[in-house]
C-alpha atoms as a PDB file:
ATOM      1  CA  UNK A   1     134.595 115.225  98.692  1.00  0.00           C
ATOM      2  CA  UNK A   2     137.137 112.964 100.454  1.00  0.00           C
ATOM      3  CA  UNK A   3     138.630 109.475  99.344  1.00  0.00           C
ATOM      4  CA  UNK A   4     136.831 108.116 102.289  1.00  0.00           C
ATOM      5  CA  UNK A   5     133.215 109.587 101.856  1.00  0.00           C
ATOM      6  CA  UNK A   6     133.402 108.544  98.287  1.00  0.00           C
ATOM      7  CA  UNK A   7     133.452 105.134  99.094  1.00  0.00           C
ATOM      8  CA  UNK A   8     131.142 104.998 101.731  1.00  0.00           C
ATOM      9  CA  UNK A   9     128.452 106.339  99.253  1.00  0.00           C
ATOM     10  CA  UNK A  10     129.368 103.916  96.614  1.00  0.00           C
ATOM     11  CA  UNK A  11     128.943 101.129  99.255  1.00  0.00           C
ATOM     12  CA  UNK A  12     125.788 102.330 100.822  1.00  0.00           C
ATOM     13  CA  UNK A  13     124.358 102.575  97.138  1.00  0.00           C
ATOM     14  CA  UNK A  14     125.307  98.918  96.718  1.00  0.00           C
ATOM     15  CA  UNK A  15     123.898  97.663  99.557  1.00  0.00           C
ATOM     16  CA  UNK A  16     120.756  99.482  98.740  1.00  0.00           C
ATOM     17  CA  UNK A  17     120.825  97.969  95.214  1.00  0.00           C
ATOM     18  CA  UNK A  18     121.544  94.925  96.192  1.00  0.00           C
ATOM     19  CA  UNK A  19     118.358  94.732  99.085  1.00  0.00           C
ATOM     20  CA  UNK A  20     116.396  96.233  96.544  1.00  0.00           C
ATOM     21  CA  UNK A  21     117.198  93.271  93.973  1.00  0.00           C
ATOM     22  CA  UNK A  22     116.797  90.637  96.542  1.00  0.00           C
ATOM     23  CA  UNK A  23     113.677  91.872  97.155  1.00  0.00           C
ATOM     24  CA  UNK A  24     112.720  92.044  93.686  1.00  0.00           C
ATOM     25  CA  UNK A  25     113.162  88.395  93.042  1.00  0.00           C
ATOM     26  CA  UNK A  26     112.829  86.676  96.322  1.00  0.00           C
ATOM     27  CA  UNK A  27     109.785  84.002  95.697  1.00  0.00           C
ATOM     28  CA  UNK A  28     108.309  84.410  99.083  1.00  0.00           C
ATOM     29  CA  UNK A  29     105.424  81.978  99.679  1.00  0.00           C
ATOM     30  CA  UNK A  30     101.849  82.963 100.674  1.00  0.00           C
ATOM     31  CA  UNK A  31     100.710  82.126 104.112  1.00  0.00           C
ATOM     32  CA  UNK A  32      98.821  78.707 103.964  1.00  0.00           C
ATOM     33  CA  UNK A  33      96.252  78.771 107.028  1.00  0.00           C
ATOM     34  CA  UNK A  34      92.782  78.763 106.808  1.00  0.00           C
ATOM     35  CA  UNK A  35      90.341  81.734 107.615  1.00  0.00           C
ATOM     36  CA  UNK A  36      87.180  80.936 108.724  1.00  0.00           C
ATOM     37  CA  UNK A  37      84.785  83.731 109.962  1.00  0.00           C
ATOM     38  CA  UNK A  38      80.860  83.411 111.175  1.00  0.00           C
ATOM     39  CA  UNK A  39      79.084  86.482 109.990  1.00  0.00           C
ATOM     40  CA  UNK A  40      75.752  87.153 111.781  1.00  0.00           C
ATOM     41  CA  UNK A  41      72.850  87.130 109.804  1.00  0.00           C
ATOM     42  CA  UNK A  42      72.120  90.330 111.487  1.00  0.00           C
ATOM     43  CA  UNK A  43      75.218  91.650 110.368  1.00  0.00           C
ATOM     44  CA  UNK A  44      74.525  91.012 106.597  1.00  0.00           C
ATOM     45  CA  UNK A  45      70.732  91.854 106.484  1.00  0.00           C
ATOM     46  CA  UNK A  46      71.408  96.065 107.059  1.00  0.00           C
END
């Protein structure tokens, strides 16, 4: 393997790891809207 593809592994492995981490411990916050559905009482009698 050459000098060059060497490296370019190494660096795509990092960048891989290093998504992989940041996705790991990102703290991403739940969506905060409201839902509200009306369910037919057809619908919930079957």
């Amino acid at each position: 393997m050459s000098t060059t593809a060497k490296i370019l592994g190494v660096l795509i492995l990092l960048i891989v790891g290093g998504a992989v981490a940041f996705l790991a411990t990102w703290d991403m916050p739940p969506p905060s809207k409201k839902v509200e559905k009306v369910i037919p009482n057809d619908k919930v009698l079957r």
